[in-house]
N, C-alpha and C. Protein backbone atom coordinates (compact mmCIF):
# COMPACT_ATOMS: atom_id res chain seq x y z
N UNK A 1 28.07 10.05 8.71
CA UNK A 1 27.37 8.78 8.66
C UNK A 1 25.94 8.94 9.13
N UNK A 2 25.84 9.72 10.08
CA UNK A 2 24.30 10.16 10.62
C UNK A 2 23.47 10.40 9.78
N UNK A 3 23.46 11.36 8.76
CA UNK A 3 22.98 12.44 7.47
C UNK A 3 22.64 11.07 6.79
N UNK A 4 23.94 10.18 5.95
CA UNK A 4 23.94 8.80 5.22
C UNK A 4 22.26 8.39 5.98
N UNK A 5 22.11 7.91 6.90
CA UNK A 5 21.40 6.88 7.30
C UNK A 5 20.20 7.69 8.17
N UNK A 6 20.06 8.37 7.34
CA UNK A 6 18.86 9.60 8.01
C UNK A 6 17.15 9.24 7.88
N UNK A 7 16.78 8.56 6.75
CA UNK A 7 15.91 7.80 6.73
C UNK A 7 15.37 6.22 7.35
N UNK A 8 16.31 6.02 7.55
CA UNK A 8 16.30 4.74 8.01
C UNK A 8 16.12 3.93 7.13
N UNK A 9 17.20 4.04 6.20
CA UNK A 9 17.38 3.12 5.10
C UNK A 9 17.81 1.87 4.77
N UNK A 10 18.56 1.69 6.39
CA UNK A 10 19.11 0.40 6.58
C UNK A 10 18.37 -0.72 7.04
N UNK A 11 17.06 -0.49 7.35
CA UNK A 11 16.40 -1.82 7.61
C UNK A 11 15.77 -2.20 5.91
N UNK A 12 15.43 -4.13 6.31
CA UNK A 12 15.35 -4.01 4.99
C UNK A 12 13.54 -4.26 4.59
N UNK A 13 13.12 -4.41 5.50
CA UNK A 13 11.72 -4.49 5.58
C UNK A 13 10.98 -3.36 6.20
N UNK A 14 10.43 -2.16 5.74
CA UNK A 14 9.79 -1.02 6.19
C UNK A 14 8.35 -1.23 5.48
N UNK A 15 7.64 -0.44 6.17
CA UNK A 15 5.78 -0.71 5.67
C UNK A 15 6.14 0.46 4.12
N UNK A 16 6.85 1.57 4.34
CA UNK A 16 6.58 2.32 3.12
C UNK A 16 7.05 1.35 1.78
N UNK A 17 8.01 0.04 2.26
CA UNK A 17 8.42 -0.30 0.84
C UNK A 17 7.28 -1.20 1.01
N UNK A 18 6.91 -2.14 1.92
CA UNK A 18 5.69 -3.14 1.70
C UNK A 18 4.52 -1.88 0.46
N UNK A 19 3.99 -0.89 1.31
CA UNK A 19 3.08 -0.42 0.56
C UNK A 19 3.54 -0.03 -0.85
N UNK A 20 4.97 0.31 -1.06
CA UNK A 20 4.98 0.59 -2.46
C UNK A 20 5.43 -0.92 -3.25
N UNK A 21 5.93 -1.84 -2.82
CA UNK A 21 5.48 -3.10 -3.16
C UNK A 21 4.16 -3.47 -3.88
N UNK A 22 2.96 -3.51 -2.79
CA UNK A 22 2.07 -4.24 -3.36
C UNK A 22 1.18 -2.96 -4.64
N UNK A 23 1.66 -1.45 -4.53
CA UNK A 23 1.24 -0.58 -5.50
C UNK A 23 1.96 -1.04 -7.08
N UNK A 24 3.04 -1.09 -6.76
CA UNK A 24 3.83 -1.79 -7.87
C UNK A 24 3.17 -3.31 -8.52
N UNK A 25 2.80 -4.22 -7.70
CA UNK A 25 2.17 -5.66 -7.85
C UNK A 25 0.58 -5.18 -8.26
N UNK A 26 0.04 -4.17 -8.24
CA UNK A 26 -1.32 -4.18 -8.60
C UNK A 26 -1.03 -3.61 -9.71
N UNK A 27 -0.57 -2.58 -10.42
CA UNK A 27 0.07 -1.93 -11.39
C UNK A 27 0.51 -2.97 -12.30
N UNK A 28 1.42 -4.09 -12.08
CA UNK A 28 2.54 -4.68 -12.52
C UNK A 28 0.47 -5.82 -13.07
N UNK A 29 0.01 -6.23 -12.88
CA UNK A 29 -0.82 -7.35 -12.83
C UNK A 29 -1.81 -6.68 -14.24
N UNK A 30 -2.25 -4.96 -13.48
CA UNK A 30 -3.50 -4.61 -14.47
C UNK A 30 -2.39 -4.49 -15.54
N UNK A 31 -1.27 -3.88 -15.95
CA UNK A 31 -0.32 -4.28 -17.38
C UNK A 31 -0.32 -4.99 -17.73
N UNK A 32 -0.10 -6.11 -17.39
CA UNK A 32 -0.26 -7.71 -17.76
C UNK A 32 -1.12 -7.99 -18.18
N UNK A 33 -2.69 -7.80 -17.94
CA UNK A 33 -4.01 -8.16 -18.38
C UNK A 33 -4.10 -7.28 -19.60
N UNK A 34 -3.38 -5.88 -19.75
CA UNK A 34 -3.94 -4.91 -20.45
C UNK A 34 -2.83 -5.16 -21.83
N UNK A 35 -2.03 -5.53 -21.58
CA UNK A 35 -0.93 -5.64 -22.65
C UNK A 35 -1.35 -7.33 -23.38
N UNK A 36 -1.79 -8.53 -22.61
CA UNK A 36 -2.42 -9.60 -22.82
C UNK A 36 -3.46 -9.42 -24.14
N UNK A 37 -4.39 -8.52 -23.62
CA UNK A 37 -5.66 -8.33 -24.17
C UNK A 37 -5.31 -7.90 -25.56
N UNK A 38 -4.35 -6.46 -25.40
CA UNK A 38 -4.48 -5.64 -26.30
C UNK A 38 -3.94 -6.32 -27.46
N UNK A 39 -2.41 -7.14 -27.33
CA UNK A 39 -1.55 -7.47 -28.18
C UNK A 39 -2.35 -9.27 -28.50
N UNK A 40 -2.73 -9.78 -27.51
CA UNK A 40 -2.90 -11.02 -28.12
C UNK A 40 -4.93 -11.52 -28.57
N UNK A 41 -5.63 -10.49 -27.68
CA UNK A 41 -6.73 -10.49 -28.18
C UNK A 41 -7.45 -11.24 -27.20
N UNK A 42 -6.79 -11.67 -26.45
CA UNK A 42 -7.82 -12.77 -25.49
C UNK A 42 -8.53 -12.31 -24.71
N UNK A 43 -9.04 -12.83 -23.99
CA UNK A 43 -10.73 -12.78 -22.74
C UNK A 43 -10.14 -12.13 -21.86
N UNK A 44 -10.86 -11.70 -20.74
CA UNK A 44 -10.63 -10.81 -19.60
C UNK A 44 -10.02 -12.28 -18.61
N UNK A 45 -10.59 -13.01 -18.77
CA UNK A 45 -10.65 -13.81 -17.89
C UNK A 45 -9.15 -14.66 -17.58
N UNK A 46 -8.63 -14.85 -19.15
CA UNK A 46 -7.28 -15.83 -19.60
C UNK A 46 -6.75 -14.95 -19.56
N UNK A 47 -6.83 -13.57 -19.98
CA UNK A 47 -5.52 -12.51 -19.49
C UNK A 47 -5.20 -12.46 -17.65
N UNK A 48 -6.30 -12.30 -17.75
CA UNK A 48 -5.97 -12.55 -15.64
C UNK A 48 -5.57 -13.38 -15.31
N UNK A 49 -5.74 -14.70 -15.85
CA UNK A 49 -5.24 -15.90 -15.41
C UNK A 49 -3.64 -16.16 -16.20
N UNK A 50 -3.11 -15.31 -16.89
CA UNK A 50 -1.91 -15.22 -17.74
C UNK A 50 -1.18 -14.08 -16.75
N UNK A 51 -1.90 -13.57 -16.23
CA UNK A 51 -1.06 -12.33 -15.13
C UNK A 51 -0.75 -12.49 -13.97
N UNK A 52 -1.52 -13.58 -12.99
CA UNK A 52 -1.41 -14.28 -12.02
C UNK A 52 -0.34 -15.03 -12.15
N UNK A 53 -0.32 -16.94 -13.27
CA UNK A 53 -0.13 -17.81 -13.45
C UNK A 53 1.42 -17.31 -13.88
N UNK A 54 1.76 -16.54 -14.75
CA UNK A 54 3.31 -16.58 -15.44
C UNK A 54 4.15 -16.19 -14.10
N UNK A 55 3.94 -14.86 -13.09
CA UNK A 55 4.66 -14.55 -12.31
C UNK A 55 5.03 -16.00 -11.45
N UNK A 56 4.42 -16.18 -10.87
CA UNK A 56 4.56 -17.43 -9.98
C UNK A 56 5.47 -18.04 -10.76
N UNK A 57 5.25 -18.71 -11.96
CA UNK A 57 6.20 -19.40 -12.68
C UNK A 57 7.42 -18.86 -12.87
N UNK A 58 7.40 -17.69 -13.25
CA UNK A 58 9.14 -16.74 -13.32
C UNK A 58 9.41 -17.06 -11.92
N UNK A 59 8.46 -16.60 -10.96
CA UNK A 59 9.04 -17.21 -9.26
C UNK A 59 10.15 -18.04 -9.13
N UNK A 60 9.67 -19.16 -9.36
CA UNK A 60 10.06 -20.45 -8.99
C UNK A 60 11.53 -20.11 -10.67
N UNK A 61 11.43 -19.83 -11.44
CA UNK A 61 12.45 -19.53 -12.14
C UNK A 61 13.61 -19.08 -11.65
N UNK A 62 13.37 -17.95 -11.00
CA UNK A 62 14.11 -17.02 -10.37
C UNK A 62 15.23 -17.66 -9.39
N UNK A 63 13.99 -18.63 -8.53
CA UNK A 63 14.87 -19.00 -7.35
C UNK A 63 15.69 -20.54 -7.81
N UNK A 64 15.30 -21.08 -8.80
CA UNK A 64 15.97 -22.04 -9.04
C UNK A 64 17.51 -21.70 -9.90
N UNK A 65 16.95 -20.20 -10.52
CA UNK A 65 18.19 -19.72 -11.10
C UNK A 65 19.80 -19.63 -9.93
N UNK A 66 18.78 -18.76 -8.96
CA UNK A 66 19.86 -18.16 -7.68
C UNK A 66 20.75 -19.41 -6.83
N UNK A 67 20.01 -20.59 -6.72
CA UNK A 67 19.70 -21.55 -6.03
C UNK A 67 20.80 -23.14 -6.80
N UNK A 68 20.29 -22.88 -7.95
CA UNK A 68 21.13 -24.29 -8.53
C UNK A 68 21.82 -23.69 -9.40
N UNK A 69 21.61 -23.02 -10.13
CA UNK A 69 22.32 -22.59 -11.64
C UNK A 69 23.33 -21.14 -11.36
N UNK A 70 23.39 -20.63 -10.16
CA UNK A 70 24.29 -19.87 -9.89
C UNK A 70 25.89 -20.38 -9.92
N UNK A 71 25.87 -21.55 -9.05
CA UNK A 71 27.13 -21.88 -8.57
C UNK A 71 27.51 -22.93 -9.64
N UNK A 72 26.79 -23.56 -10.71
CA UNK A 72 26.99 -24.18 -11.87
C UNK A 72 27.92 -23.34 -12.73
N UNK A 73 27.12 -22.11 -12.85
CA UNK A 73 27.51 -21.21 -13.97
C UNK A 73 28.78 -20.42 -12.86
N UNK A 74 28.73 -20.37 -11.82
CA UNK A 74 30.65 -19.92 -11.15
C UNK A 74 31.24 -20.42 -11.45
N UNK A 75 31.27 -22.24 -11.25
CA UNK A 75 32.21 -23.31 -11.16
C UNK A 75 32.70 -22.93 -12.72
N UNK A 76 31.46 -23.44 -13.77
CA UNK A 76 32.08 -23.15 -14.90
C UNK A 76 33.24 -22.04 -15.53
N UNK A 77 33.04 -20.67 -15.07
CA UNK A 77 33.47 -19.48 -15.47
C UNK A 77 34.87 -19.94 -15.15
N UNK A 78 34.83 -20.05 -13.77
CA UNK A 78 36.35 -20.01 -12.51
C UNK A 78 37.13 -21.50 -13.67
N UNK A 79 36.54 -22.59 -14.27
CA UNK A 79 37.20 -23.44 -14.81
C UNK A 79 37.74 -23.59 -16.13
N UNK A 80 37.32 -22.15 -16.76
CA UNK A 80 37.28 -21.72 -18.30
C UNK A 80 38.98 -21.94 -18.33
N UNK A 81 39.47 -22.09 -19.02
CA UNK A 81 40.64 -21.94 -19.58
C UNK A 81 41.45 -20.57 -19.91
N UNK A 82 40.40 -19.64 -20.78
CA UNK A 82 40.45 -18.51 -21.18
C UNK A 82 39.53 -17.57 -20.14
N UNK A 83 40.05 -16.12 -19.78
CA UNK A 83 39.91 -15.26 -18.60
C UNK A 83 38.84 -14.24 -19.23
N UNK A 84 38.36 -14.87 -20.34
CA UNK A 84 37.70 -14.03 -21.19
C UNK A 84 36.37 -13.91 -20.32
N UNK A 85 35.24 -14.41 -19.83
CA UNK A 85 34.27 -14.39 -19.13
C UNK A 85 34.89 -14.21 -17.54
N UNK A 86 34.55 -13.69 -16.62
CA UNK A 86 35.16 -13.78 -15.16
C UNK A 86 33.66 -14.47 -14.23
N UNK A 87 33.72 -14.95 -13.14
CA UNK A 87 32.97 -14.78 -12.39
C UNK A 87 32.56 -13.87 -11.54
N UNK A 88 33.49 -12.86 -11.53
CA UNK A 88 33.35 -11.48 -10.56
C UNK A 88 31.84 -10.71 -11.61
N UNK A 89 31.48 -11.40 -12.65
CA UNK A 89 30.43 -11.10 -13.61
C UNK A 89 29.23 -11.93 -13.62
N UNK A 90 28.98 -12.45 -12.49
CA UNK A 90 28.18 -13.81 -12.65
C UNK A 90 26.85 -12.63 -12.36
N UNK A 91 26.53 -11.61 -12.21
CA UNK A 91 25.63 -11.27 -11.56
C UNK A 91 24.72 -11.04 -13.42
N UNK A 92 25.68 -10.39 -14.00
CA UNK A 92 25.20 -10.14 -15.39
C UNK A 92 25.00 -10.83 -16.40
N UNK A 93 25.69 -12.24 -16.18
CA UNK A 93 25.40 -13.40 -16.64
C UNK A 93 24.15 -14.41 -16.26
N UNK A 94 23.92 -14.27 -14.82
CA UNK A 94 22.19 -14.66 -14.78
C UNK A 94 21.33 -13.88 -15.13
N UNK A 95 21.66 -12.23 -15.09
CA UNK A 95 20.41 -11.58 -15.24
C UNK A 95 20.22 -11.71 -16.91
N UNK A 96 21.02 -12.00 -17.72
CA UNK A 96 20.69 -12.83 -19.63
C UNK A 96 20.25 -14.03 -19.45
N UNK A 97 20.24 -14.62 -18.72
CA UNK A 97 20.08 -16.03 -18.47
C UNK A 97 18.93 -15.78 -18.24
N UNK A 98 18.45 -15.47 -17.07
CA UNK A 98 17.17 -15.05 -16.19
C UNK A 98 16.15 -14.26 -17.62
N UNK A 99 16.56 -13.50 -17.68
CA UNK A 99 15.43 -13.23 -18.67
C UNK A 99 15.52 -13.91 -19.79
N UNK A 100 16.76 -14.43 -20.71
CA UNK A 100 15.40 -15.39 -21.96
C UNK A 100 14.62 -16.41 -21.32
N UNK A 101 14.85 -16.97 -20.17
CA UNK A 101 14.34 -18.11 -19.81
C UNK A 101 12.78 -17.16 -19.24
N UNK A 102 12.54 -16.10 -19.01
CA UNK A 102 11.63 -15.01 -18.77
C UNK A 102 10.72 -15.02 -19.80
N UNK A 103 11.45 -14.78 -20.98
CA UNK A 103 10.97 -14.85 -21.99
C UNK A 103 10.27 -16.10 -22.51
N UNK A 104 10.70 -16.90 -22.15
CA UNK A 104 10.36 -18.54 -23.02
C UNK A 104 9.37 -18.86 -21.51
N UNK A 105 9.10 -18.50 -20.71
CA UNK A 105 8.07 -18.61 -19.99
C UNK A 105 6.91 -17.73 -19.68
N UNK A 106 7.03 -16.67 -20.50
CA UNK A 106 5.66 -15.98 -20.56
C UNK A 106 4.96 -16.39 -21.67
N UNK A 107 5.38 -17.01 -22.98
CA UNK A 107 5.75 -17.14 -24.33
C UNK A 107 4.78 -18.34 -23.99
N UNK A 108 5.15 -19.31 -23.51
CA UNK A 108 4.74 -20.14 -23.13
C UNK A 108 3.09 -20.67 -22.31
N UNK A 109 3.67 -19.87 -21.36
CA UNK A 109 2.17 -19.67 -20.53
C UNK A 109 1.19 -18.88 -21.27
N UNK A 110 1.50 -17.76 -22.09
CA UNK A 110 0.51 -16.99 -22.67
C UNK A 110 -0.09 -17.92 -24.00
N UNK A 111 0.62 -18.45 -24.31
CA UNK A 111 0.19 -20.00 -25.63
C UNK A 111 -0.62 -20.93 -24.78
N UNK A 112 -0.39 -21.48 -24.20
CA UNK A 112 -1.20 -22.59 -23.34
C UNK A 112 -2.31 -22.13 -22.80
N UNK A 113 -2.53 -20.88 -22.06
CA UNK A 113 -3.41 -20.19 -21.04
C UNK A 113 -4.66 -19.21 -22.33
N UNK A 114 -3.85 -18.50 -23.09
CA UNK A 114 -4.96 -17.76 -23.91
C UNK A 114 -5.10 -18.63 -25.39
N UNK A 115 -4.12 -19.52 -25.57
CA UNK A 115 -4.57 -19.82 -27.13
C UNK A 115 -3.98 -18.92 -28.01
N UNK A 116 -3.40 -18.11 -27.93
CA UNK A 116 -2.65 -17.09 -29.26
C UNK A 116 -1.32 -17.50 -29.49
N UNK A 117 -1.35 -16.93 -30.59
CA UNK A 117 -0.33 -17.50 -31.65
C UNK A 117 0.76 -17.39 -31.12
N UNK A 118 1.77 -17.80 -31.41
CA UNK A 118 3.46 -17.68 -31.11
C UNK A 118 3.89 -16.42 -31.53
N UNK A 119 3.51 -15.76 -32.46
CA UNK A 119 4.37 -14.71 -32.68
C UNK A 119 3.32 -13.56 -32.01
N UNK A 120 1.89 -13.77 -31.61
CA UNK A 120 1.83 -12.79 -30.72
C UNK A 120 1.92 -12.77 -29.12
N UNK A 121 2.30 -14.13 -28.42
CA UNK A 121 3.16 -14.63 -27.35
C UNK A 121 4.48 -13.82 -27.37
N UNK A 122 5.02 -13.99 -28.25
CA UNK A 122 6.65 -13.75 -28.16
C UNK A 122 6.15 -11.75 -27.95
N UNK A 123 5.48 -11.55 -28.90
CA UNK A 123 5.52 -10.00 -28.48
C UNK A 123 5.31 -9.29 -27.33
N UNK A 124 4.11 -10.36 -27.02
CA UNK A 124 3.60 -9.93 -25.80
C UNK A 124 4.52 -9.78 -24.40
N UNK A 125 5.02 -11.02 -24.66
CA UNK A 125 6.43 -10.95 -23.65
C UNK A 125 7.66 -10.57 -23.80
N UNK A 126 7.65 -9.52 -24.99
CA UNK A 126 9.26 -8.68 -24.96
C UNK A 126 8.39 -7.41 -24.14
N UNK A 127 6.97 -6.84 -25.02
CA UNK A 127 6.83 -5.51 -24.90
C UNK A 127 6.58 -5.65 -23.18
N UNK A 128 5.40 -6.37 -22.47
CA UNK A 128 5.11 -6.02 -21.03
C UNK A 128 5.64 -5.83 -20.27
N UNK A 129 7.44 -6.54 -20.31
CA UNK A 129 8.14 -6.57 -19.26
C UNK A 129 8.54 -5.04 -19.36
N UNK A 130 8.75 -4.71 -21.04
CA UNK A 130 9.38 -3.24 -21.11
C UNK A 130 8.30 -1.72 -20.38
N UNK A 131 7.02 -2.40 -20.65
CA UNK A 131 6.29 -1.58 -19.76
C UNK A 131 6.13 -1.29 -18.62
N UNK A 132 6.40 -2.61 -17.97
CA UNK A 132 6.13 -2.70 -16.24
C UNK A 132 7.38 -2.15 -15.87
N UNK A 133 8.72 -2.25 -17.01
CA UNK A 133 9.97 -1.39 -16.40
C UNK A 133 9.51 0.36 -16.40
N UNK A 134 9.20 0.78 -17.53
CA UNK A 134 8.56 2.12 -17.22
C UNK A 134 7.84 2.31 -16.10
N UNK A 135 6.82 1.50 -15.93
CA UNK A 135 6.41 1.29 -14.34
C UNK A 135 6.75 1.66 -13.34
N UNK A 136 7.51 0.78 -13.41
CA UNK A 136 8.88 0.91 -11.89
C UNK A 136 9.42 2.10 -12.30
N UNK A 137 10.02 1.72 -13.08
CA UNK A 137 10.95 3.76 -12.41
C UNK A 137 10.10 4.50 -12.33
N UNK A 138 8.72 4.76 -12.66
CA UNK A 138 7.59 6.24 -13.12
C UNK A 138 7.43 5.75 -10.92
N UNK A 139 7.06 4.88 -10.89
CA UNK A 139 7.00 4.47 -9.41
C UNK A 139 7.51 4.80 -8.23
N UNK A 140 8.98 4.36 -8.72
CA UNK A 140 10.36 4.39 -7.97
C UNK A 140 10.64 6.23 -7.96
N UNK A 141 10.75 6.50 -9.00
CA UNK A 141 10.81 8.62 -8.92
C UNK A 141 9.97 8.97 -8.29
N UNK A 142 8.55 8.65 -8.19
CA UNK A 142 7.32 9.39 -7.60
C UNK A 142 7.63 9.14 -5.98
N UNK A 143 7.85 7.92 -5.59
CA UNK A 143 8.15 7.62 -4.54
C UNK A 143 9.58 8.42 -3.53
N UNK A 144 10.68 8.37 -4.20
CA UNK A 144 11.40 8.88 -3.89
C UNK A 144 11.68 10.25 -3.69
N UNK A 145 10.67 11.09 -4.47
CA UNK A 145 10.39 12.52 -4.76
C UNK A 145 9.51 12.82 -3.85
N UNK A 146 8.65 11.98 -3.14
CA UNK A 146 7.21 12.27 -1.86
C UNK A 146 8.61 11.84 -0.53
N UNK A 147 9.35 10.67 -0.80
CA UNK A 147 10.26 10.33 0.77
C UNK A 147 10.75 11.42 0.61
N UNK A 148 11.89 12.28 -0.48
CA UNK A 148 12.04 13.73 0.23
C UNK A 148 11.91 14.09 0.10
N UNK A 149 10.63 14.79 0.09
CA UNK A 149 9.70 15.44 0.68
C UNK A 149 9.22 15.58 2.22
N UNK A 150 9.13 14.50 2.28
CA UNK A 150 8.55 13.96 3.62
C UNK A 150 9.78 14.45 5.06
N UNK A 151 11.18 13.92 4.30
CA UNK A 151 12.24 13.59 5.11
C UNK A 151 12.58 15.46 5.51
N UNK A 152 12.33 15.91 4.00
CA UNK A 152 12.74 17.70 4.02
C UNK A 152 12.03 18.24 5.20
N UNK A 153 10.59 18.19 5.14
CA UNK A 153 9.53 18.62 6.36
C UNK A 153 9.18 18.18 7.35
N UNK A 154 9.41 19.34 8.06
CA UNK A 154 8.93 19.02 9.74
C UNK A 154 7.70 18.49 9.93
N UNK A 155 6.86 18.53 9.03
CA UNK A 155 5.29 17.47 8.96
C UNK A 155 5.66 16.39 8.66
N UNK A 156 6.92 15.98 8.23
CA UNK A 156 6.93 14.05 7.96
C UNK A 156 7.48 13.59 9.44
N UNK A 157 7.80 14.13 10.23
CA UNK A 157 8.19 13.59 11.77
C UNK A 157 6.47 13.29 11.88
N UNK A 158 6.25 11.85 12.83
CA UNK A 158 5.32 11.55 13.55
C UNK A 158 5.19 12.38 15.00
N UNK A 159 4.00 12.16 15.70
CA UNK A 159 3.82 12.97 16.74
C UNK A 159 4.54 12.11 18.16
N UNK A 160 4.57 10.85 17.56
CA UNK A 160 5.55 9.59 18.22
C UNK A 160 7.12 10.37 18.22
N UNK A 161 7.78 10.76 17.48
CA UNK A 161 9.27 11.21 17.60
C UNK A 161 9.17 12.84 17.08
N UNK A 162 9.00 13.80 17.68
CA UNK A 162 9.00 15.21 17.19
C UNK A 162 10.36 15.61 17.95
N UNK A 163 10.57 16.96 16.52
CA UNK A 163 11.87 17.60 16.30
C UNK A 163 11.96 18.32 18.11
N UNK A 164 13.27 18.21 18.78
CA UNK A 164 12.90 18.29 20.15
C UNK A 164 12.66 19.99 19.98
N UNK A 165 13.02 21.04 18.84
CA UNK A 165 12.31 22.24 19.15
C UNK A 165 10.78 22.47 18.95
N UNK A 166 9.87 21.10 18.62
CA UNK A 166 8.73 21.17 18.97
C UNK A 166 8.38 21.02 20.10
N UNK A 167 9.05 20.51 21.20
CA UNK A 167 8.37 20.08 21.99
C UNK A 167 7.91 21.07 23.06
N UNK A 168 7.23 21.24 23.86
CA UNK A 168 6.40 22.00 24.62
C UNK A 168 5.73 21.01 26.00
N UNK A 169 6.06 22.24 27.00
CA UNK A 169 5.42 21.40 28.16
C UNK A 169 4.34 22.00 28.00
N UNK A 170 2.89 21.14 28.95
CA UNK A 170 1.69 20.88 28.96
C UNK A 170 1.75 21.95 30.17
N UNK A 171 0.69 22.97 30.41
CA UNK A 171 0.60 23.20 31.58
C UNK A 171 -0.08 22.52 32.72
N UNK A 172 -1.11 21.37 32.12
CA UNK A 172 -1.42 20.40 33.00
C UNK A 172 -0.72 19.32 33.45
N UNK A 173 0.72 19.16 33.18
CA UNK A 173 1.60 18.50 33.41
C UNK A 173 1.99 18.38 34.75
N UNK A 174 2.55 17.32 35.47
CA UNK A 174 2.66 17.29 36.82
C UNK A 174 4.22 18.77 37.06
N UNK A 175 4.39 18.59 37.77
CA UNK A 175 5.93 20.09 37.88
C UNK A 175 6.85 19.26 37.47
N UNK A 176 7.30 18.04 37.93
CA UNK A 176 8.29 17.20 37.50
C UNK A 176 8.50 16.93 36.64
N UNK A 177 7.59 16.94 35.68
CA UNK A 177 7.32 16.69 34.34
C UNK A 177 7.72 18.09 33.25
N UNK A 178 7.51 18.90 33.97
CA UNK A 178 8.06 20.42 32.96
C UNK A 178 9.24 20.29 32.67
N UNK A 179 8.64 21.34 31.17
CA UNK A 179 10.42 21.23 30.83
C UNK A 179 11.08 22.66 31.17
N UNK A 180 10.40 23.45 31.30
CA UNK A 180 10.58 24.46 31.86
C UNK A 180 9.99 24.97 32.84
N UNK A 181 10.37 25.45 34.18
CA UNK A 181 9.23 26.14 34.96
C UNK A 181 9.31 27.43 34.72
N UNK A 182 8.06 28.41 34.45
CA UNK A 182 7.50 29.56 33.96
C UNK A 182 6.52 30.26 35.05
């Protein structure tokens, strides 16, 4: 179990995921502007404001999904008649849910916000999401390939917690303080 939990994987808020967070969110934004532009033709300006404006909106999607339409769509399953759908599946049933409604809100915002057509809306919002998924994993591998790395070498210990066969007494150290007397 020690080895298991050797990184300290069990907390769920660490600065390395904050920082690869907001690397991912700057990444995830210039795609958005760049896939905006390319596929629908619009301004620098309405693509930025289409890359900002839709997330927020999937936001509030998201959580209204988790929030109201979770336990709608349990009740329903658990009341089906036929055992054909389960709820022990509800997780894969919002995440279809969750994204056309993904879909019909980028679709949307990118029509209202840049002015382009519907059928280059609809493209725009199958292909970006499929990019920003390349994203993430090209992200998620790089990342995980530098943590062990990091975790493999005695240079990823801080000078705050070193391997105790680094450690070394000071000869300016008080005597009490040695770890060895020599």
């Amino acid at each position: 179990m020690k080895n298991y939990l050797k990184y300290d994987d069990v907390k769920v808020f660490k600065y390395d995921n904050l920082v690869l967070a907001v690397i991912y969110t700057i990444g995830h934004i210039l795609i958005a502007m760049t896939c905006n532009r390319i596929i629908t033709g619009a301004s620098l300006d309405m693509a930025a404001a289409d890359a900002f404006i839709e997330p927020i909106i999937n936001g509030f999607w998201f959580y209204f999904l988790l929030v109201v339409l979770k336990n709608h769509v349990t009740k329903r399953l658990d009341n089906m008649p036929t055992k054909i759908f389960s709820s022990h599946n509800v997780g894969i049933y919002l995440a279809v849910i969750y994204t056309i409604g993904h879909i019909l809100i980028a679709m949307t915002c990118n029509r209202l916000l840049t002015g382009a057509p519907m059928n280059l809306a609809a493209i725009d919002a199958i292909v970006e999401p499929v990019v920003n998924g390349f994203w993430f994993y090209l992200l998620f591998e790089v990342f995980n390939i530098y943590k062990e790395n990091v975790v493999a070498s005695a240079s990823g210990r801080s000078s705050k917690n070193p391997n105790p066969e680094q450690l070394k007494s000071s000869k300016l150290a008080p005597i009490n303080n040695k770890k060895n007397l020599d």
